[in-house]
C-alpha atoms as a PDB file:
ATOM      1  CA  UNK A   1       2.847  41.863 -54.251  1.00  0.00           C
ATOM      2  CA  UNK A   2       2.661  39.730 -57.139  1.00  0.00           C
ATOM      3  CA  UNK A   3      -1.194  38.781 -55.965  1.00  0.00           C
ATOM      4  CA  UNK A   4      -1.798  42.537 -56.633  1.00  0.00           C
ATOM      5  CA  UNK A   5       0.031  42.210 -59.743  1.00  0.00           C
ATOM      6  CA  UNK A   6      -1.734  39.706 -61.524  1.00  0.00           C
ATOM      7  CA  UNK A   7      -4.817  41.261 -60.455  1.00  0.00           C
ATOM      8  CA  UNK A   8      -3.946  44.161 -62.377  1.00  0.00           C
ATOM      9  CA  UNK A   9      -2.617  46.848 -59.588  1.00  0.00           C
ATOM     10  CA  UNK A  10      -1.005  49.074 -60.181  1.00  0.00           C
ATOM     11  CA  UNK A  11       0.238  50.769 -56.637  1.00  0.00           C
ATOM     12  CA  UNK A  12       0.591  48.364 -53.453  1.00  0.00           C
ATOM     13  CA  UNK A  13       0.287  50.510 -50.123  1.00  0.00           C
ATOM     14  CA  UNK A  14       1.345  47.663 -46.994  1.00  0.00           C
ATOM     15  CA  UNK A  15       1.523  48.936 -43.831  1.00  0.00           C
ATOM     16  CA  UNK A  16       3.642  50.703 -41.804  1.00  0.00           C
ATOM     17  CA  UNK A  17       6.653  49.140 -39.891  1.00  0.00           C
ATOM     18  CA  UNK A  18       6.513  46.597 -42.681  1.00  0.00           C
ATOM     19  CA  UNK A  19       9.345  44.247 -41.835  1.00  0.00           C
ATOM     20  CA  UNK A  20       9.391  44.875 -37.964  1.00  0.00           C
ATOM     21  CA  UNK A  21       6.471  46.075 -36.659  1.00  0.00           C
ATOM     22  CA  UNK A  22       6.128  48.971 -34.216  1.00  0.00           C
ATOM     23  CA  UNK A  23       8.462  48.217 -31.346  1.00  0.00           C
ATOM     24  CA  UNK A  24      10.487  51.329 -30.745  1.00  0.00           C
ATOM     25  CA  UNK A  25      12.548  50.228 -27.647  1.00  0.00           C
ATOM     26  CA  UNK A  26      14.305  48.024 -30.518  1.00  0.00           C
ATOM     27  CA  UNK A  27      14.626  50.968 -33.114  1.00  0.00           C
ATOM     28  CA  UNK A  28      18.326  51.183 -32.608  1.00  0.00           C
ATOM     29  CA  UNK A  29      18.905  47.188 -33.451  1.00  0.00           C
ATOM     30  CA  UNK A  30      16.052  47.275 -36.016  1.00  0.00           C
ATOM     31  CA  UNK A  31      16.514  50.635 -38.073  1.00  0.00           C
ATOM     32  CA  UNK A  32      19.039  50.670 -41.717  1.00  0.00           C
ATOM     33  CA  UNK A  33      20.141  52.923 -44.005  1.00  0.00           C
ATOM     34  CA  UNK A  34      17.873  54.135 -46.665  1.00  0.00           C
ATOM     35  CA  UNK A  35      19.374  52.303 -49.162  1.00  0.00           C
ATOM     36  CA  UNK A  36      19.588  49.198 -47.417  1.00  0.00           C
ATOM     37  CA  UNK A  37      18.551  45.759 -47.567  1.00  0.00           C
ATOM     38  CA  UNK A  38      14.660  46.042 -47.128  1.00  0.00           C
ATOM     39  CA  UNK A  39      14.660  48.564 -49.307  1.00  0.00           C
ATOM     40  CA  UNK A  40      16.932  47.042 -52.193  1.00  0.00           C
ATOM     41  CA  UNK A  41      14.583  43.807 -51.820  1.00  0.00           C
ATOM     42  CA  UNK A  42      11.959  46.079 -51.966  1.00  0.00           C
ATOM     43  CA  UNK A  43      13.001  47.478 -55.270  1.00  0.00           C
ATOM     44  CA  UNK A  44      13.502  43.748 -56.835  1.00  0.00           C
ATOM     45  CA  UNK A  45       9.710  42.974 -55.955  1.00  0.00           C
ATOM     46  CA  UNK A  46       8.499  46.317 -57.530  1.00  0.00           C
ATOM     47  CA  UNK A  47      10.651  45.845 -60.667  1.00  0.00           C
ATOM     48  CA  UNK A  48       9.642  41.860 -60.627  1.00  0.00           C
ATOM     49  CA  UNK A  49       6.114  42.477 -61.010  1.00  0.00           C
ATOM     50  CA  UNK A  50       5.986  45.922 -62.613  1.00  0.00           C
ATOM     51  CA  UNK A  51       3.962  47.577 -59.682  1.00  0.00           C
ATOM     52  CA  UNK A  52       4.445  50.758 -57.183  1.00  0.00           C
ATOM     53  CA  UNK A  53       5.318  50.033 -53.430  1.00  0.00           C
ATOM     54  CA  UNK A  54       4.338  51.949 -50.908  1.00  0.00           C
ATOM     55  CA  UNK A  55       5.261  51.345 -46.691  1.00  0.00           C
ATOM     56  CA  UNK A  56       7.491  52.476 -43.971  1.00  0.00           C
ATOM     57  CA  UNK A  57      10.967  51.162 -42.089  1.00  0.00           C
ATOM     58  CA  UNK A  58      12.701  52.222 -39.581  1.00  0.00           C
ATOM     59  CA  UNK A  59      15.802  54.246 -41.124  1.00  0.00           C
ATOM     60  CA  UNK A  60      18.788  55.015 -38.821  1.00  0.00           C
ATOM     61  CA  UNK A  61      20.518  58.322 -40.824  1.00  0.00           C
ATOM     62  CA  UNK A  62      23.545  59.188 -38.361  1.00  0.00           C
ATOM     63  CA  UNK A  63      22.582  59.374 -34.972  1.00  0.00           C
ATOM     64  CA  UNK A  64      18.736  59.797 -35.143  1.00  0.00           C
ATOM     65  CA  UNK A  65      16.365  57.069 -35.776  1.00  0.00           C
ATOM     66  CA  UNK A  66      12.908  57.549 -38.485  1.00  0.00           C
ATOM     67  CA  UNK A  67       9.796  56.135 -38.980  1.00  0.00           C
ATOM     68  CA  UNK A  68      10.261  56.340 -42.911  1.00  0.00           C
ATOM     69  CA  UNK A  69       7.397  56.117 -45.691  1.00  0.00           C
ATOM     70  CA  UNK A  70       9.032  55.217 -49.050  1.00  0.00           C
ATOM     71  CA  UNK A  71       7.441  55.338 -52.467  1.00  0.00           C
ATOM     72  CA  UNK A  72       9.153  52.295 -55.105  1.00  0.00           C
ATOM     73  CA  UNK A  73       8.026  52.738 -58.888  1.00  0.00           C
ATOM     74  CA  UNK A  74       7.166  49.903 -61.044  1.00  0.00           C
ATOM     75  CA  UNK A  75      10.835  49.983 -62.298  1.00  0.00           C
ATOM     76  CA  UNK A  76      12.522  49.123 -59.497  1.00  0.00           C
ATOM     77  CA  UNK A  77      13.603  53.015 -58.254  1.00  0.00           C
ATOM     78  CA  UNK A  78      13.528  54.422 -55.135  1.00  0.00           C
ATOM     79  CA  UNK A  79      11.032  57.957 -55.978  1.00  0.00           C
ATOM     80  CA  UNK A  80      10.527  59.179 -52.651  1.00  0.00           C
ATOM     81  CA  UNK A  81      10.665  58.669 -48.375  1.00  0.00           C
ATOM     82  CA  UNK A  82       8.629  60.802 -45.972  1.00  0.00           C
ATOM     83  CA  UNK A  83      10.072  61.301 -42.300  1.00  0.00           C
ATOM     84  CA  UNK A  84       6.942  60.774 -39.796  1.00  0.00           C
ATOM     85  CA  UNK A  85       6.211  64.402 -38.831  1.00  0.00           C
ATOM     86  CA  UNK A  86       3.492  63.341 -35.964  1.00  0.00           C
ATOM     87  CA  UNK A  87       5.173  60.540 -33.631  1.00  0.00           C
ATOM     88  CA  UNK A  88       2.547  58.069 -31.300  1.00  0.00           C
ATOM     89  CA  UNK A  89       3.173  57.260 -27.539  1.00  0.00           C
ATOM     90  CA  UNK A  90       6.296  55.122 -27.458  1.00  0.00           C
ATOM     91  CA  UNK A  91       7.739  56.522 -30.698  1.00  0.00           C
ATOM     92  CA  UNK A  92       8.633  60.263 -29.153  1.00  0.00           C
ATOM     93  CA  UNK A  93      11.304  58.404 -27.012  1.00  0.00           C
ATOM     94  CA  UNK A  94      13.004  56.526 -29.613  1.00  0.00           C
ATOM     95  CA  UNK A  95      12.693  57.868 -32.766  1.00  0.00           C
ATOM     96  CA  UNK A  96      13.109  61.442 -34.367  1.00  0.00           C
ATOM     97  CA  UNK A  97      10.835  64.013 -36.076  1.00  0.00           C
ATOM     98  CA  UNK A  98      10.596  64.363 -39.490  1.00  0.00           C
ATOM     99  CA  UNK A  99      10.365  67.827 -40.721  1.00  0.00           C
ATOM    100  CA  UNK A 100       9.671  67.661 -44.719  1.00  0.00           C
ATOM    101  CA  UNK A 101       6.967  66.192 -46.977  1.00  0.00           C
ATOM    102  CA  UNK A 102       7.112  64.073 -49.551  1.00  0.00           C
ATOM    103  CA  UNK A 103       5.866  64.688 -53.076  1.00  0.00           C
ATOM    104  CA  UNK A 104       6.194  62.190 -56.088  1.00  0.00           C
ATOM    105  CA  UNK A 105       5.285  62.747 -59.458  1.00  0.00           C
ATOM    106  CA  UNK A 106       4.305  59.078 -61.170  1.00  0.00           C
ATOM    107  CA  UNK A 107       2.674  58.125 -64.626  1.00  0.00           C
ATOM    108  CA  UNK A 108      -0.631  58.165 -62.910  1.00  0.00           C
ATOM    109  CA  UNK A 109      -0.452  61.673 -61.284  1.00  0.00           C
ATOM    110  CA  UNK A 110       0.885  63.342 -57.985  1.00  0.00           C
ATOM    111  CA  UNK A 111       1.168  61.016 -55.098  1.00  0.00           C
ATOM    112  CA  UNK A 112       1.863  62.319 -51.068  1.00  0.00           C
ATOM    113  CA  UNK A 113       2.925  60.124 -48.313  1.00  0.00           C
ATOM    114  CA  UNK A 114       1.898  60.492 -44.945  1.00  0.00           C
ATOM    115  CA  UNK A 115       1.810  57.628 -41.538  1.00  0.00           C
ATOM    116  CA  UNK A 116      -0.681  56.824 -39.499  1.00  0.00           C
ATOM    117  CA  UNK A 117      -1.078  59.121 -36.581  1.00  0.00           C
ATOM    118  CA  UNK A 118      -0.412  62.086 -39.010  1.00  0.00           C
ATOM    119  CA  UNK A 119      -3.905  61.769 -39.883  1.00  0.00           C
ATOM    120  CA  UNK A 120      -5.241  62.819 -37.053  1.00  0.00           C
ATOM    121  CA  UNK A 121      -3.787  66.305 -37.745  1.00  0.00           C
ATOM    122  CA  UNK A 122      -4.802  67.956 -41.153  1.00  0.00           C
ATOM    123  CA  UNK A 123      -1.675  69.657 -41.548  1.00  0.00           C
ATOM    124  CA  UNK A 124       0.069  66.836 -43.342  1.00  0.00           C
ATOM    125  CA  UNK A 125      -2.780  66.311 -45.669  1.00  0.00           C
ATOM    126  CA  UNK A 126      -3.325  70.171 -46.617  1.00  0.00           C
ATOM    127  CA  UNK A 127       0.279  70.312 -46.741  1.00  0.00           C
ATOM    128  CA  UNK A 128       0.062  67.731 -49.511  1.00  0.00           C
ATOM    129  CA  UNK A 129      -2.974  69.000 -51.023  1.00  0.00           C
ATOM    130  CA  UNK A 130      -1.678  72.717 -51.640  1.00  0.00           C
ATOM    131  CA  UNK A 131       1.307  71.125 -53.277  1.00  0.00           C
ATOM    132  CA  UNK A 132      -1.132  69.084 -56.158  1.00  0.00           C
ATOM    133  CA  UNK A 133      -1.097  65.726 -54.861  1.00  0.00           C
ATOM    134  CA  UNK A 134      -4.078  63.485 -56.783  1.00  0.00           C
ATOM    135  CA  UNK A 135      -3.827  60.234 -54.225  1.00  0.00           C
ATOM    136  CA  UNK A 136      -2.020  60.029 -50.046  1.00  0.00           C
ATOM    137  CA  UNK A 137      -0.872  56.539 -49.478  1.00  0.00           C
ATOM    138  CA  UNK A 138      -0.556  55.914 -45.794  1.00  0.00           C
ATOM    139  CA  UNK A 139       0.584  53.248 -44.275  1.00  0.00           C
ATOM    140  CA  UNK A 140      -0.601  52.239 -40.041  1.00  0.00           C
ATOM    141  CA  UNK A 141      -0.326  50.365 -37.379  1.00  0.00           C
ATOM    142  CA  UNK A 142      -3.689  51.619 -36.248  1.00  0.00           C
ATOM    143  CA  UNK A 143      -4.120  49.633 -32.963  1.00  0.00           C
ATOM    144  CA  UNK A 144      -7.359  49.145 -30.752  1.00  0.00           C
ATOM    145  CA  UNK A 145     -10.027  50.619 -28.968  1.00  0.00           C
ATOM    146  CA  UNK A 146      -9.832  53.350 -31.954  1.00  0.00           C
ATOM    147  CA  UNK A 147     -11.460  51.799 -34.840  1.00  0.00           C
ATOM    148  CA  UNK A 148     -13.912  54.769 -35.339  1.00  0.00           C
ATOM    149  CA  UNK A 149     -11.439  56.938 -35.015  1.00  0.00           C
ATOM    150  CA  UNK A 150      -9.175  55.128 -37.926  1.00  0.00           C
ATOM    151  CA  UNK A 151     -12.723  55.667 -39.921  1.00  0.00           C
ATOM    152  CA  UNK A 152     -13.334  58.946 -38.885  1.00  0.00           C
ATOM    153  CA  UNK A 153      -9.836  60.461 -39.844  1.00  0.00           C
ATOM    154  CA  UNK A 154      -8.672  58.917 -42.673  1.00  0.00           C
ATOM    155  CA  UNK A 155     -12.360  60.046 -44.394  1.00  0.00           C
ATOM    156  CA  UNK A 156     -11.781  63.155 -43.042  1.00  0.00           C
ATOM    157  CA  UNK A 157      -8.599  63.695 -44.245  1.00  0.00           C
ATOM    158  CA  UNK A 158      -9.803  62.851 -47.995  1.00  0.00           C
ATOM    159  CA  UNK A 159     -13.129  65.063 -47.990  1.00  0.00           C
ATOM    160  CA  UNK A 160     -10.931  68.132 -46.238  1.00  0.00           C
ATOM    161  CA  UNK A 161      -8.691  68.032 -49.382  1.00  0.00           C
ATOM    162  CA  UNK A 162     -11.207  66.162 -52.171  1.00  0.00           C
ATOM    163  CA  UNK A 163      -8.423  63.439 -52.573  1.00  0.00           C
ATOM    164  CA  UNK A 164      -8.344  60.117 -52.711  1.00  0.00           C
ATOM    165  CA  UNK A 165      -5.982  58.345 -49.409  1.00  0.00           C
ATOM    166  CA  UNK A 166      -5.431  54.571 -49.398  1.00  0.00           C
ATOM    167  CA  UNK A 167      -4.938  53.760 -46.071  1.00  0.00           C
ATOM    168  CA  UNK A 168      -3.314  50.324 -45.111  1.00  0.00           C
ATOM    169  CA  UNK A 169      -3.506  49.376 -41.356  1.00  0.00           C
ATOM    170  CA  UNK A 170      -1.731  46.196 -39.693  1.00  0.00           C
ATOM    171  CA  UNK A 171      -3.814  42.644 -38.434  1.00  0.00           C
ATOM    172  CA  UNK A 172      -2.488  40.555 -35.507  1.00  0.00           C
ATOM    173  CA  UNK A 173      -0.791  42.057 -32.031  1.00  0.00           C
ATOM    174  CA  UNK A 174       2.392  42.454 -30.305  1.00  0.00           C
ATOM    175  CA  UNK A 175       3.336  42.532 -26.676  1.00  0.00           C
ATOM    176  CA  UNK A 176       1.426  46.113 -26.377  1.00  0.00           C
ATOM    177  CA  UNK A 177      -1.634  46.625 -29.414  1.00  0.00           C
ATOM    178  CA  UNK A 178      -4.095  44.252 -30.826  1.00  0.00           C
ATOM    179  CA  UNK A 179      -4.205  46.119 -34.550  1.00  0.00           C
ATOM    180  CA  UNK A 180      -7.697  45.579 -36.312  1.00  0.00           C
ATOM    181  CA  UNK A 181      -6.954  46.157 -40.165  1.00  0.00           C
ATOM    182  CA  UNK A 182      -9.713  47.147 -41.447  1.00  0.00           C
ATOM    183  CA  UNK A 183      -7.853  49.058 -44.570  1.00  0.00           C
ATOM    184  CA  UNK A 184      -9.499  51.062 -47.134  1.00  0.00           C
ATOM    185  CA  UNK A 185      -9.459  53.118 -49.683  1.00  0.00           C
ATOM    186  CA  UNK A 186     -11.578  56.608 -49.570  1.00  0.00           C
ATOM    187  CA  UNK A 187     -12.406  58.588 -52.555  1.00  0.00           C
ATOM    188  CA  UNK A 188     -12.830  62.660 -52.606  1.00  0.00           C
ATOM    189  CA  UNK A 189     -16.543  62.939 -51.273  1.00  0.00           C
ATOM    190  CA  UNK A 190     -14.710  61.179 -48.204  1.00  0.00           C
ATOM    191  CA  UNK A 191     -16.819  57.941 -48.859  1.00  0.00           C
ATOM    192  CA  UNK A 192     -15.162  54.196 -48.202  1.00  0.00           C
ATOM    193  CA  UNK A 193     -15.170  52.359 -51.769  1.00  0.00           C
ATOM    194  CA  UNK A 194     -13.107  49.198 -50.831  1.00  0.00           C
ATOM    195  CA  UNK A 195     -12.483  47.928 -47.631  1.00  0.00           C
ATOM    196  CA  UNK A 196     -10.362  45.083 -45.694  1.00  0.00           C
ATOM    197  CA  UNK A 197     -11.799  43.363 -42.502  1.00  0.00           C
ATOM    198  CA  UNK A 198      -9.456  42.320 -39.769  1.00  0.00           C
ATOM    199  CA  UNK A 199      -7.298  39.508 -41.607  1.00  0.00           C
ATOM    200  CA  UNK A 200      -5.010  39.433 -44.283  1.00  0.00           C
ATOM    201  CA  UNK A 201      -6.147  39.923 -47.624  1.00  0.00           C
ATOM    202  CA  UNK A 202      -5.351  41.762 -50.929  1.00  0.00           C
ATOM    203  CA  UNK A 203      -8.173  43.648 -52.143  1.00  0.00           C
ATOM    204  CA  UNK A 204      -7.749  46.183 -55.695  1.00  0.00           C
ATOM    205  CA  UNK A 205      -9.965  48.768 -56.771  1.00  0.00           C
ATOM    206  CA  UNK A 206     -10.147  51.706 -59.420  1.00  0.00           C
ATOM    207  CA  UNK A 207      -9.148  55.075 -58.445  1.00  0.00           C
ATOM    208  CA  UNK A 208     -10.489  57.804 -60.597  1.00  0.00           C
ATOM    209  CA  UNK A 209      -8.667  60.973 -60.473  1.00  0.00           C
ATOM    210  CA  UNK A 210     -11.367  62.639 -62.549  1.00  0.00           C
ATOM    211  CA  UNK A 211     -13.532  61.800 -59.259  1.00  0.00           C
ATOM    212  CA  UNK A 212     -11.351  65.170 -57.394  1.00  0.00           C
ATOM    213  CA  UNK A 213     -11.754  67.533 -60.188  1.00  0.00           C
ATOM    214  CA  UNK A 214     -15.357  66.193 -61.197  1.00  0.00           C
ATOM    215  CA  UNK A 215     -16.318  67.356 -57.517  1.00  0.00           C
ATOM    216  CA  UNK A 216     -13.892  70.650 -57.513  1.00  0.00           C
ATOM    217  CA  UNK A 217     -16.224  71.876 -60.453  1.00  0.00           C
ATOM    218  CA  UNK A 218     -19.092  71.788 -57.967  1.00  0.00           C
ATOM    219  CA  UNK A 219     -17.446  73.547 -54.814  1.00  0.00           C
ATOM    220  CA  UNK A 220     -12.965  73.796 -54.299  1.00  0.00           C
ATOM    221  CA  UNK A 221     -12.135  73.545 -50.729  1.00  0.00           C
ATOM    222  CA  UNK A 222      -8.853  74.528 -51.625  1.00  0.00           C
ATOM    223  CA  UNK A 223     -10.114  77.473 -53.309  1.00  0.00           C
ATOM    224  CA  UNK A 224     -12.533  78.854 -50.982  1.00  0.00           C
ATOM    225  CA  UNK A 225      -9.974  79.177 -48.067  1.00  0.00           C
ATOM    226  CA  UNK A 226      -9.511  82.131 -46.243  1.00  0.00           C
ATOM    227  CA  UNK A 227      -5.429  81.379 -45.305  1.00  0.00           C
ATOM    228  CA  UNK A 228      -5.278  85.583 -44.687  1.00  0.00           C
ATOM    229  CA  UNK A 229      -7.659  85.423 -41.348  1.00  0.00           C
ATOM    230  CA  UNK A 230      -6.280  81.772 -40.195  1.00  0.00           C
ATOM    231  CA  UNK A 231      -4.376  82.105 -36.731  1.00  0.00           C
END
């Protein structure tokens, strides 16, 4: 985070499981509450270097077990956590559906969470969209063979809805998934701008919210729906 930071970002989106990685026959021993430690250290490196997190846990909330997105502002505050709606292989066993969105209004403009295997489905994303978010930060553990498929969906998902989604997928492997990285950031036109290969590394780029309206002036998605003959 504070690489980001003295390279000027502003938002930080790591991926998903971020302390734990996805191993949901250990959700039980892994998951905390929402607040909890991860996320109070969480908080201290936001405030610390004046920048936005954005990642997922594993949250245990009573008896059910999440995948959990959480938006951190630059001061050190908790804004907002998605449940995962759309739950991969493995997960449907362990760990509950969400059932809301999640919708945070920041200095910069509206910003939507979704997780990784939500973006194969546009719901989430239109969901988001309808409700005025600028920018979806979504956090992965996108694993292999499906590297066109990580391309083809999260540029989808951004040209559907003429936003911008930063999409941050995990390197290395566990006992089940090599993960490729291979994060990026796609603007409106559903176009790659900045990309990650398949290590490590802390890449920033300008997002331009003009960009969405600029291209809404030519032809609005949103506007030209037909939601009245949709089954």
């Amino acid at each position: 985070m504070s690489t980001a930071s003295k390279r000027g970002a502003d938002f930080v989106c790591l991926p998903e499981y971020l302390p734990t990685g996805s191993i949901p026959e250990q959700c039980k021993k892994l998951a905390e509450p929402i607040p909890g430690h991860v996320i109070n250290t969480l908080e201290r490196i936001a405030e610390e270097n004046c920048i936005y997190i954005a990642t997922s846990i594993l949250e245990k909330a009573d008896d059910r077990i999440y995948n959990t997105a959480i938006l951190i502002d630059s001061g050190g505050k908790l804004l907002t956590k998605y449940r995962k709606i759309h739950l991969f292989m493995d997960e449907q066993a362990h760990i509950s559906h969400g059932r809301e969105y999640a919708i945070a209004d920041t200095k910069f403009g509206k910003v939507g969470l979704m997780l990784c295997y939500d973006a194969v489905f546009p719901e989430v994303s239109r969901m988001l969209a309808l409700q005025g978010v600028d920018i979806i930060f979504m956090p992965a553990n996108w694993p292999d063979p499906f590297l066109p498929q990580w391309k083809l969906a999260t540029r989808a998902r951004a040209l559907d809805n003429q936003i911008w989604i930063v999409a941050a997928n995990r390197v290395g492997a566990d006992n089940k998934f090599t993960y490729f990285g291979r994060s990026h950031i796609v603007n409106p036109y559903g176009c790659s701008v900045i990309g990650c290969g398949d290590k490590e590394e802390v890449l920033v780029t300008n997002v331009d919210g003009k960009i969405n309206e600029e291209f809404k002036q030519i032809v609005n998605f949103l506007k030209d729906r037909q939601p009245e003959i949709y089954v």
